[in-house]
Protein backbone atom coordinates (compact mmCIF):
# COMPACT_ATOMS: atom_id res chain seq x y z
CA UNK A 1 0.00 0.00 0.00
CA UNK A 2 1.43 3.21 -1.17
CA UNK A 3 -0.16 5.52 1.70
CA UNK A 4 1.20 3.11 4.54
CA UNK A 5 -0.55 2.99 8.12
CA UNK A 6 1.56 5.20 9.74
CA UNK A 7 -0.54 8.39 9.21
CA UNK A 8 -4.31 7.19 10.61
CA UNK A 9 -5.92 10.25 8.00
CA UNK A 10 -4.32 9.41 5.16
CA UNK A 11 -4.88 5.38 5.23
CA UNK A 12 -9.01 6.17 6.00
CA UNK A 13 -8.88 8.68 2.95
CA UNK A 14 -7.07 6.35 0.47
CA UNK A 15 -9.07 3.72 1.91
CA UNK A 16 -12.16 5.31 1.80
CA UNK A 17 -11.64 6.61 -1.46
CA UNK A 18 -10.95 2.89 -2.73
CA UNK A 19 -13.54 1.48 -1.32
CA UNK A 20 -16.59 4.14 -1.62
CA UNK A 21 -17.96 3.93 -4.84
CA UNK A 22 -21.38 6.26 -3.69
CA UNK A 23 -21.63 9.54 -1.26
CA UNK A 24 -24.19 7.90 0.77
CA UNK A 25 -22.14 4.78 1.80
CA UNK A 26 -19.51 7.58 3.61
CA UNK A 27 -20.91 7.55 6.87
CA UNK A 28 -21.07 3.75 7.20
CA UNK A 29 -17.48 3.65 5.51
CA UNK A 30 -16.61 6.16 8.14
CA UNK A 31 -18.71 4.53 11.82
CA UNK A 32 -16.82 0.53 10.23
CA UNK A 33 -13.37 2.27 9.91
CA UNK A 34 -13.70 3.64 13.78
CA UNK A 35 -15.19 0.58 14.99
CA UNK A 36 -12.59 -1.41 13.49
CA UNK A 37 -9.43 0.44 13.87
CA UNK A 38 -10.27 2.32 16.74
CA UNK A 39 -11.96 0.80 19.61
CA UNK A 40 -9.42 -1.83 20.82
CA UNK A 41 -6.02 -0.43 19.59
CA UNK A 42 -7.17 2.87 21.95
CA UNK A 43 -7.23 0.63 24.61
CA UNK A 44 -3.88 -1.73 23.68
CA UNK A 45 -2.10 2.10 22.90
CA UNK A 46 -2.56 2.43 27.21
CA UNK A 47 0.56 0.40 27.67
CA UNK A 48 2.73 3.69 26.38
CA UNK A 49 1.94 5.78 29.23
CA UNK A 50 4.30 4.04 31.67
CA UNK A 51 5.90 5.94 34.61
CA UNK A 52 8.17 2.98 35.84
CA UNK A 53 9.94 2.48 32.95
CA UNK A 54 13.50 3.71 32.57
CA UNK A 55 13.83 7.10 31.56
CA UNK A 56 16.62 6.81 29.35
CA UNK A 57 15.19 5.04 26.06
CA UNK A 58 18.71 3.15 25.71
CA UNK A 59 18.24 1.46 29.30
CA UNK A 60 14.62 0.75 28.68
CA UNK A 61 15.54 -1.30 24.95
CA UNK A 62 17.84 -2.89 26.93
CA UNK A 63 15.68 -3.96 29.89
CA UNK A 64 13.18 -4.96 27.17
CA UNK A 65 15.34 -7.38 25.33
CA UNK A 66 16.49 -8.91 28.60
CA UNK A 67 12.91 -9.41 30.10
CA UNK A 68 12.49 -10.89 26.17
CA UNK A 69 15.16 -13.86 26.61
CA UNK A 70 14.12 -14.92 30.13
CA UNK A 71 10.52 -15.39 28.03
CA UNK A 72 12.04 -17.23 25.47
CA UNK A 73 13.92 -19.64 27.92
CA UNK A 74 10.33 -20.42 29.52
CA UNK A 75 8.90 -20.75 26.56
CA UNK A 76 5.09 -21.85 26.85
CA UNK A 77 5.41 -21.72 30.97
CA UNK A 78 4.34 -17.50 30.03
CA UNK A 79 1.15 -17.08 28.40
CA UNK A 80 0.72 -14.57 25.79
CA UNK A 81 -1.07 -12.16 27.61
CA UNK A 82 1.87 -11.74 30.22
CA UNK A 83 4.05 -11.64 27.74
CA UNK A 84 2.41 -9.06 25.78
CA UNK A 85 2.20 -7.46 28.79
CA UNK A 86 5.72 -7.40 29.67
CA UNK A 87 7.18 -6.76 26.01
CA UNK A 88 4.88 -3.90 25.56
CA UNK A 89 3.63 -5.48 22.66
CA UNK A 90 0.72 -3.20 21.18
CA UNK A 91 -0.51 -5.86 18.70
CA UNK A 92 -0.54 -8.68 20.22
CA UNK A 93 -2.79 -7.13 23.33
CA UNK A 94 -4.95 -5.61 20.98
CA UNK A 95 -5.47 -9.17 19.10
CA UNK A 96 -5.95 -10.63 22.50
CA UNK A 97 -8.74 -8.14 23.83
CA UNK A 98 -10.55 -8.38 20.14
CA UNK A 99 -10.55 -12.18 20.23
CA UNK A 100 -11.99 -11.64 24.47
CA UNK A 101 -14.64 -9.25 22.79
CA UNK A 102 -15.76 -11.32 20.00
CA UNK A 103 -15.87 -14.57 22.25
CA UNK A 104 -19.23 -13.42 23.60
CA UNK A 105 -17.29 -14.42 27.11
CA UNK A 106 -17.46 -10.21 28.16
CA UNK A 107 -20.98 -9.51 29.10
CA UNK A 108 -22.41 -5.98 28.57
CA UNK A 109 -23.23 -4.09 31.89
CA UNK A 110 -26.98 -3.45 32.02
CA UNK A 111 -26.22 -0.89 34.94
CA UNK A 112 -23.61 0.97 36.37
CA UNK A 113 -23.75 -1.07 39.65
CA UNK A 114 -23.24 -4.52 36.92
CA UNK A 115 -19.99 -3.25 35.51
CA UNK A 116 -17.58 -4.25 38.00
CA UNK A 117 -18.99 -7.91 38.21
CA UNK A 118 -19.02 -7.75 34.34
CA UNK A 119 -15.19 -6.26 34.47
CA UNK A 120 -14.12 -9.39 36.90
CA UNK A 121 -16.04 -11.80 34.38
CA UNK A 122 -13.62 -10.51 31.32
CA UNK A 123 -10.39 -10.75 33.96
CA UNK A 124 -11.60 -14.55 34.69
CA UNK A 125 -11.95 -14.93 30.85
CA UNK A 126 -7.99 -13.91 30.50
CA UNK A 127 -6.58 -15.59 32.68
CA UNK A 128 -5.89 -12.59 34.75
CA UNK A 129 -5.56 -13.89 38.00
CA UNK A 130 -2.62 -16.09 37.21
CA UNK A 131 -0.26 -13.52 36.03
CA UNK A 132 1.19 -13.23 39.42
CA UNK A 133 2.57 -17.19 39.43
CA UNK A 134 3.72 -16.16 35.95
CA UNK A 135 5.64 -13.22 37.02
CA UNK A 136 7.08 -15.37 39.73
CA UNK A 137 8.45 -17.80 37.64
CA UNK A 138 10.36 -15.12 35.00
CA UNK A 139 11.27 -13.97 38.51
CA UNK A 140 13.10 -16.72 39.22
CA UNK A 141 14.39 -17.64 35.95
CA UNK A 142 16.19 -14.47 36.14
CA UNK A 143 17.89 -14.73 39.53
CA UNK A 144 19.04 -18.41 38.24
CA UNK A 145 20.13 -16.60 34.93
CA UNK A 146 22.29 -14.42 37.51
CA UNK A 147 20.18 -10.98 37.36
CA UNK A 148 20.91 -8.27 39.73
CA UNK A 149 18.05 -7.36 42.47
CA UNK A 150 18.12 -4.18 40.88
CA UNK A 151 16.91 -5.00 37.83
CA UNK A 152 14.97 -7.72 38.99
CA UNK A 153 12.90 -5.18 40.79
CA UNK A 154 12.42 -2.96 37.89
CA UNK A 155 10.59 -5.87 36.03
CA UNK A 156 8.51 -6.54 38.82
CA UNK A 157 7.39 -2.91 38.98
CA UNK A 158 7.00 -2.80 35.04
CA UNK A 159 4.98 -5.68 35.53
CA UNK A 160 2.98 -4.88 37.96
CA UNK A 161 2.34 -1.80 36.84
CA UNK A 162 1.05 -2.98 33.23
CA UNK A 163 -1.41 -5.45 35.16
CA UNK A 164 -3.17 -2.40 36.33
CA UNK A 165 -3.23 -1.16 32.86
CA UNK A 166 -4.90 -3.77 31.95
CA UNK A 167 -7.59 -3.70 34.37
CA UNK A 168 -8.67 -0.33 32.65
CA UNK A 169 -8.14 -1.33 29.52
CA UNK A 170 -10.84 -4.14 30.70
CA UNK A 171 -13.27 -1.53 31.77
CA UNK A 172 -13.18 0.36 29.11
CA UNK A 173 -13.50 -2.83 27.09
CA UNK A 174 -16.36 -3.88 29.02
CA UNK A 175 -18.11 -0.11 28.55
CA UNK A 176 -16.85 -0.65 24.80
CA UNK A 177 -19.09 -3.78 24.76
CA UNK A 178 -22.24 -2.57 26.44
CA UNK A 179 -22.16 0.36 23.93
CA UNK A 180 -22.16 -2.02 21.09
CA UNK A 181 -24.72 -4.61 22.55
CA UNK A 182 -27.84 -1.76 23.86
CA UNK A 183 -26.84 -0.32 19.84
CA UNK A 184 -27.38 -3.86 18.56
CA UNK A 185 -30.42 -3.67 20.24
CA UNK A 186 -31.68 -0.39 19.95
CA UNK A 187 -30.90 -0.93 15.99
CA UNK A 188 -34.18 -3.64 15.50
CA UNK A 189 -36.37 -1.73 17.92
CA UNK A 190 -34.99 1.78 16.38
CA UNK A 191 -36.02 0.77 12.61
CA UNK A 192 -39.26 -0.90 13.42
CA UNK A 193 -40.03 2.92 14.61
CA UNK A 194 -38.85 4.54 11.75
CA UNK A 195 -40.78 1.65 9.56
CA UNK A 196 -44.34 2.88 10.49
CA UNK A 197 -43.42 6.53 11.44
CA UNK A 198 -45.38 8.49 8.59
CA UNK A 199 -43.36 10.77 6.07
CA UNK A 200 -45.05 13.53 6.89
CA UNK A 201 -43.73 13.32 10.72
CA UNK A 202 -39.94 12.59 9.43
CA UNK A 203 -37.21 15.24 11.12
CA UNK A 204 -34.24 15.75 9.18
CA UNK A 205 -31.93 13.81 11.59
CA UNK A 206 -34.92 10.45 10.83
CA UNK A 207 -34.70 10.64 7.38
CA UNK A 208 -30.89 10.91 7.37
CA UNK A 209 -30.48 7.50 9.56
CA UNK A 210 -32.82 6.25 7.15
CA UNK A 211 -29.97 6.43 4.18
CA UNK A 212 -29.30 2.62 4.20
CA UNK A 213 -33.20 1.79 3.62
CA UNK A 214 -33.06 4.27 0.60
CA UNK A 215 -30.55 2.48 -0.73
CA UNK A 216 -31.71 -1.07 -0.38
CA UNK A 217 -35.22 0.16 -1.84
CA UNK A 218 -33.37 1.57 -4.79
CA UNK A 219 -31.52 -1.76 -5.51
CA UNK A 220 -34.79 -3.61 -5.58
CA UNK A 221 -36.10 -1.49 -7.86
CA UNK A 222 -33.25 -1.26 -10.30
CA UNK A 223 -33.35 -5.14 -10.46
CA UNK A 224 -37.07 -4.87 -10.64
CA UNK A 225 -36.70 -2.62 -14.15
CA UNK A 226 -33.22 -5.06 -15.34
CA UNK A 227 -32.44 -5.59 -18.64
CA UNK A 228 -34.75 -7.85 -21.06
CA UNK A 229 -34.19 -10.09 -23.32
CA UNK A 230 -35.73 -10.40 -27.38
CA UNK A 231 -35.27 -13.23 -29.72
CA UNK A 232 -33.46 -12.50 -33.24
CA UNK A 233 -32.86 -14.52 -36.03
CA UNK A 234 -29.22 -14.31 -35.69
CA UNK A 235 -27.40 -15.50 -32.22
CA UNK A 236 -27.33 -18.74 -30.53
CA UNK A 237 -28.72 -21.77 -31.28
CA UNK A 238 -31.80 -22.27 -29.47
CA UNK A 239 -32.03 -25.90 -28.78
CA UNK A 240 -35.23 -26.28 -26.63
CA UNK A 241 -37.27 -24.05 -29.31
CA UNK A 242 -35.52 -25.73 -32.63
CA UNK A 243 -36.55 -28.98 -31.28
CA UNK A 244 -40.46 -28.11 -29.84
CA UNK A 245 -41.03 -26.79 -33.40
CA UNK A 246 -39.38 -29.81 -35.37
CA UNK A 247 -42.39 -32.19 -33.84
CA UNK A 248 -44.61 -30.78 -36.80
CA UNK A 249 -41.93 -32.48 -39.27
CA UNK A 250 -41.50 -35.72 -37.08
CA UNK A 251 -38.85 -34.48 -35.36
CA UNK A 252 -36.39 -33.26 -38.26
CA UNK A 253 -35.20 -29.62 -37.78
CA UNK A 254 -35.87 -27.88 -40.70
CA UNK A 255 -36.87 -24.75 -39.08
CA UNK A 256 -33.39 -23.42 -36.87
CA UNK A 257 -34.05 -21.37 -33.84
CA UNK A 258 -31.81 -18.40 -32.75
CA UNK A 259 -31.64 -17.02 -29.56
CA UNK A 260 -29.35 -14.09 -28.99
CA UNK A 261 -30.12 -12.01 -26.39
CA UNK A 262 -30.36 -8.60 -27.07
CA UNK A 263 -30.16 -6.11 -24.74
CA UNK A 264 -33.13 -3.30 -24.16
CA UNK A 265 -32.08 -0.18 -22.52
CA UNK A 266 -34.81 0.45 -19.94
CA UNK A 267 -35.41 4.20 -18.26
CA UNK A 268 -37.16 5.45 -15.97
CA UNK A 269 -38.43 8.86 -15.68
CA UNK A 270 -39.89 10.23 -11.76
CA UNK A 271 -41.91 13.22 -11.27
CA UNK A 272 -41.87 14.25 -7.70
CA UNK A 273 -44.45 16.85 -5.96
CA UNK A 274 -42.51 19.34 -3.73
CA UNK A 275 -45.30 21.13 -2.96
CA UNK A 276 -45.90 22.58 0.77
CA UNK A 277 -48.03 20.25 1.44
CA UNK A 278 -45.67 17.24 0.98
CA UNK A 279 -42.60 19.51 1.89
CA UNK A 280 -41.28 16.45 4.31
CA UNK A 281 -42.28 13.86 2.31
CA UNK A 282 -40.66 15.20 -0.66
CA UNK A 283 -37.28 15.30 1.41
CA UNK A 284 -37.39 11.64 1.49
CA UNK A 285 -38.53 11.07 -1.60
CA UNK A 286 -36.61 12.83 -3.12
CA UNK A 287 -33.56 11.00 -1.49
CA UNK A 288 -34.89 8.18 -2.84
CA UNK A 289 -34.96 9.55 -6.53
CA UNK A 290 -31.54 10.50 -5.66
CA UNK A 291 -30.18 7.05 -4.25
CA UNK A 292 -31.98 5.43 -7.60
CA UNK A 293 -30.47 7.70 -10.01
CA UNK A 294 -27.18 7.27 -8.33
CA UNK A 295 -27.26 3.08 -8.74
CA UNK A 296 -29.07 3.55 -12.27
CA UNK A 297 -27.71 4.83 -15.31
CA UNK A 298 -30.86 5.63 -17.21
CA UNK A 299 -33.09 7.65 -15.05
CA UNK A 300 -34.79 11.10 -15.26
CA UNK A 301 -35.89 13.09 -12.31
CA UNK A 302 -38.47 16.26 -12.16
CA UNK A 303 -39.83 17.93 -9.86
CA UNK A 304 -42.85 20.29 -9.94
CA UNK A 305 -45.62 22.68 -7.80
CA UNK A 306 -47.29 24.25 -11.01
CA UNK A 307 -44.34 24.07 -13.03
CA UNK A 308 -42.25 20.98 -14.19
CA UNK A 309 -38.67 21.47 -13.51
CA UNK A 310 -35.41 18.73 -14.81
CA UNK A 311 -33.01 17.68 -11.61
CA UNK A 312 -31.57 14.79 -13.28
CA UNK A 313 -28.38 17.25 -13.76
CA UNK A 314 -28.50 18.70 -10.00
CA UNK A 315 -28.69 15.11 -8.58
CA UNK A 316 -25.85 13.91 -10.75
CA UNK A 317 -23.20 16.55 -9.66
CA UNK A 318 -24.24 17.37 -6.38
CA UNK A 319 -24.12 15.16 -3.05
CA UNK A 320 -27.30 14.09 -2.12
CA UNK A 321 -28.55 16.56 0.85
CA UNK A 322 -27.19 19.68 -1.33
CA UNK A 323 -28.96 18.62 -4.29
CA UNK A 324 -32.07 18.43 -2.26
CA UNK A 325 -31.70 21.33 -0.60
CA UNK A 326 -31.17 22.96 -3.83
CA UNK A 327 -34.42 21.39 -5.22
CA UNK A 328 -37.29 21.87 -2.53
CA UNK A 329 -36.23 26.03 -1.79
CA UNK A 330 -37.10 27.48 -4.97
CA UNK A 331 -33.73 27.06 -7.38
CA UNK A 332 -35.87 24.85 -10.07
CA UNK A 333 -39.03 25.51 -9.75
CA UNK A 334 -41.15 28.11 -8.01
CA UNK A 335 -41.83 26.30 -4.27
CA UNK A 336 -44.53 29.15 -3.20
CA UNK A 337 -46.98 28.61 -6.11
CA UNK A 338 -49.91 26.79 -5.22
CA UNK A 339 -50.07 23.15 -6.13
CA UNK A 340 -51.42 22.55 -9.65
CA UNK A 341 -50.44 19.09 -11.25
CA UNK A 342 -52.81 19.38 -14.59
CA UNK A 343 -50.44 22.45 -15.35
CA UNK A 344 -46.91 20.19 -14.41
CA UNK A 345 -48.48 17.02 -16.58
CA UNK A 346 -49.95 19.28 -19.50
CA UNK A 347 -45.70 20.95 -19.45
CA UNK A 348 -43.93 17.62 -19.63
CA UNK A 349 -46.27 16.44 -22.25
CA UNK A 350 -45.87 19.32 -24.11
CA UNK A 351 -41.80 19.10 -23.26
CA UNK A 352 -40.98 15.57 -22.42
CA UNK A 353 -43.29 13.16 -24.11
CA UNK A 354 -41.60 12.62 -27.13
CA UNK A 355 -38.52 11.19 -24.87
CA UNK A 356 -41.35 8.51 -22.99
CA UNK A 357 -41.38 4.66 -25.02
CA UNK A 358 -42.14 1.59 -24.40
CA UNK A 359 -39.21 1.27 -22.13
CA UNK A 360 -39.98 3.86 -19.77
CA UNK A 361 -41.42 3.35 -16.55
CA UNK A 362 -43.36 6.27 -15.04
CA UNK A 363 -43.03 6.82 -11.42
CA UNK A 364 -45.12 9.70 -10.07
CA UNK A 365 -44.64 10.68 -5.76
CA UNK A 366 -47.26 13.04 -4.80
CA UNK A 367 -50.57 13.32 -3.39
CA UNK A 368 -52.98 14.75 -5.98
CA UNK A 369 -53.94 17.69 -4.30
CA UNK A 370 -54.65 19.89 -7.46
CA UNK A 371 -56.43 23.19 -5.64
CA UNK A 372 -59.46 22.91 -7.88
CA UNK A 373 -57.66 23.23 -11.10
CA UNK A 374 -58.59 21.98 -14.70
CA UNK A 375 -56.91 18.26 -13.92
CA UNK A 376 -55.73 17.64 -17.59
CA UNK A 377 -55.56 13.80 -17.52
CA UNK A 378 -55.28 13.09 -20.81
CA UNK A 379 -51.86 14.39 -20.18
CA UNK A 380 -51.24 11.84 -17.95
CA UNK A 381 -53.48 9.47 -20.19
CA UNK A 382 -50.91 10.20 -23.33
CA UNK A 383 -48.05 9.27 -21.39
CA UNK A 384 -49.16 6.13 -20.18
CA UNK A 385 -50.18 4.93 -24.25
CA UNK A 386 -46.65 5.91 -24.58
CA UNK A 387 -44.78 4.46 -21.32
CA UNK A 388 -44.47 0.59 -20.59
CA UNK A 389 -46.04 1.40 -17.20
CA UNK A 390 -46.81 4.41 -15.06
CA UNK A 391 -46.95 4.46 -10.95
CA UNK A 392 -48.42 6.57 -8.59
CA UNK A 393 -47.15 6.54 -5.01
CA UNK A 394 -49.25 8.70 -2.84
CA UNK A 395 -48.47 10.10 0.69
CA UNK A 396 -52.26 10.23 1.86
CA UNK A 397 -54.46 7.72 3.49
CA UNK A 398 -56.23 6.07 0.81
CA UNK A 399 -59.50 6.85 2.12
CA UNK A 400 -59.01 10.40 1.59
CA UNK A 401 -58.50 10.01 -1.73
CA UNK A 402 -61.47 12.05 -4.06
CA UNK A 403 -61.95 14.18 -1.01
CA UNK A 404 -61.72 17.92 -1.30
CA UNK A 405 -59.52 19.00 -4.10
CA UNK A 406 -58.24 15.47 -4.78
CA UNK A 407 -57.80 14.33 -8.13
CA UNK A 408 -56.70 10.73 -7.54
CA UNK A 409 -59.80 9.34 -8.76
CA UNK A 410 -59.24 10.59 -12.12
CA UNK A 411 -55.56 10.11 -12.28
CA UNK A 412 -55.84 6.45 -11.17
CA UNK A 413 -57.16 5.51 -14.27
CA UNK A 414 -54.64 6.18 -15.86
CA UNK A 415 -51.79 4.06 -14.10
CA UNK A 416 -51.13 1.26 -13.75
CA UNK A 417 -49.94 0.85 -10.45
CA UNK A 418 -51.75 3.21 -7.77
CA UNK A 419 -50.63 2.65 -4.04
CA UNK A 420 -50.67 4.17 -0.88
CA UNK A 421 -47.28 4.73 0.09
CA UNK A 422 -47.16 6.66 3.83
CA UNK A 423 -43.94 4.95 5.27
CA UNK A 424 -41.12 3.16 4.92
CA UNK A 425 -42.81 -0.22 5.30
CA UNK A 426 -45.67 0.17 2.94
CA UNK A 427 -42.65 1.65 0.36
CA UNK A 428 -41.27 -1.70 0.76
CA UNK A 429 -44.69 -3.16 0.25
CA UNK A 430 -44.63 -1.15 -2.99
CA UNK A 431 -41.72 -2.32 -4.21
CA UNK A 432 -42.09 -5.80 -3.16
CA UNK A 433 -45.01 -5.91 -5.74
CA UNK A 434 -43.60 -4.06 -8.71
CA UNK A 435 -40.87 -7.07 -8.39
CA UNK A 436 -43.96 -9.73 -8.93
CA UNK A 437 -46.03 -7.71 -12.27
């Protein structure tokens, strides 16, 4: 690696720029990085701070190296924890603690008053409590190897020393723990909220945290518009369908099949309401759009209050929150006009239509609210002759649909897919059955 490890920064940015392919997988890049490299070498990196240690770097090397071939002439008498311990060695702690951590053998404090019984559970789990007979025996293996009292003494105190270290580096391991098990936890409990909590009620730190579910929802539905497949006279011999259609000639194949599969370049076109009255919901939304046309080469995005306005552009070159941002406070379209989606559909037919085939798939986010205007359906009814399907998602509780200045009614009929779409789980719903028609 060209960056090395030695500055922490610059491996996470080369990493991270390696390994990110889309702006909204940063923050999980970035929470994995500080789990992982982080959490226990913070705690291993205690062993520096050292006050018994000779001051004079020379005489400590050397104490080190002699402490190093009474280990080796014990051999496996000294278990690796005491000798990490007593070699200072960063690394192999740090292994040792992550290995502690992962063996589900540290058990997270449900109280303050449970974390010293849980602290004495992860000592037991080491081994802790026979470092002392270890000590002892390098000890003695010294004074038989004809060390002075002097500097038997100084490895006592080093010793003893890094044992209570390591009994802070086991709190903190066990407070480590407890923070990741009540997250684990909270996670489940945490997105079950968010699941049923309704757009409309979203704050901007919910639909943030709700990044990952974008994404996932966009990968279904990019696999649910993948590429087809058409037969063609030249290609591949099709076996199965040469021989079904040789039975009319008693099995002789004088009619050869071909089947070379030829790719269609599906797109998808979504026209988003921003209006006031969806103002929230078109913040996630429009993440959505944003997370689709990231993972999908082919799609178009609008957005409109009386007027149709093109972000395809603005979501392409702009990270996600920016380019929504930029969208919902009046840089495309004019936010403070009252909603009228017969004007926006009667615009992009006028504009856009001639760019809609039988490839396209339609995806319209809003809730029909129209304020009494002329509706202008046959604007949406033209685009669906023309599209291979169009769908409405709507924010509102189906049974308000009709009601008031609702135009749903008469827009339904012209799509092909109409559903209520409120929260997170009924958007999964949604997309769940666009992967079955």
């Amino acid at each position: 690696m060209l960056t090395g490890l030695a500055d922490r920064d610059t491996f996470k940015s080369a990493l991270r720029t390696a390994m990110v392919k889309r702006p909204v997988d940063i923050p999980v890049f970035d929470g994995l990085f500080d789990d992982f490299f982080s959490g226990m070498g913070r705690l291993a990196a205690g062993l520096d701070d050292n006050d018994t240690a000779p001051a004079n770097p020379a005489e400590y090397q050397e104490l080190l190296d002699r402490i190093e071939e009474l280990l080796d002439s014990l051999g496996d008498e000294i278990s690796p924890l005491a000798r990490a311990l007593l070699l200072n060695d960063q690394a192999a702690l740090e292994k040792i603690l992550r290995e502690l951590a992962d063996s589900g053998k540290v058990p997270a404090p449900k109280s303050p008053s449970s974390q010293q019984g849980a602290v004495r559970a992860a000592a037991k789990a080491l081994g802790v409590g026979g470092l002392s007979q270890e000590l002892e025996r390098l000890l003695e293996a010294g004074q038989a190897a004809g060390s002075e009292d002097g500097e038997l003494d100084q490895i006592r105190e080093l010793f003893n020393e890094r044992v209570k270290q390591l009994g802070e580096m086991l709190k903190s391991l066990v407070k480590l723990q407890g923070r990741y098990d009540s997250s684990e936890e909270a996670s489940p409990k945490e997105k079950d909220r968010l699941l049923d909590k309704s757009f409309y009620y979203l704050s901007p730190t919910e639909i943030k945290e709700m990044r990952d579910a974008v994404a996932v929802l966009a990968r279904r539905l990019r696999n649910l518009l993948a590429l087809r497949y058409k037969r063609a006279k030249r290609g591949r011999l099709d076996v199965k369908s040469t021989l079904r259609h040789s039975m009319e000639f008693g099995g002789i194949p004088f009619r050869v099949r071909y089947d070379r599969r030829k790719r269609e370049r599906p797109s998808v076109v979504v026209l988003c309401d921003i209006s006031d009255s969806v103002r929230t919901v078109s913040r996630f939304m429009l993440q959505f759009v944003h997370s689709l046309q990231d993972m999908y080469s082919r799609v178009r995005s609008f957005v409109f209050v009386a007027d149709m306005g093109e972000v395809t552009r603005l979501f392409a070159e702009n990270e996600i929150q920016s380019a929504i941002q930029q969208a919902i406070t009046g840089d495309v379209v004019n936010v403070y006009a009252h909603s009228n989606f017969g004007r926006a559909f009667s615009q992009f037919h006028r504009d856009q239509l001639d760019t809609i085939d039988g490839r396209t798939t339609v995806i319209v986010l809003g809730d029909a609210r129209n304020n009494y205007n002329a509706a202008n359906d046959w604007a949406l009814r033209d685009i669906q002759q023309r599209a291979r399907r169009v769908i409405w998602l709507n924010p509102e509780n189906r049974s308000t649909w009709g009601f008031g200045d609702s135009e749903m009614q008469v827009y339904a009929v012209h799509c092909d897919v109409v559903e209520e779409c409120r929260n997170l789980r009924q958007l999964y719903k949604v997309v769940d059955l666009l992967a079955t028609t």
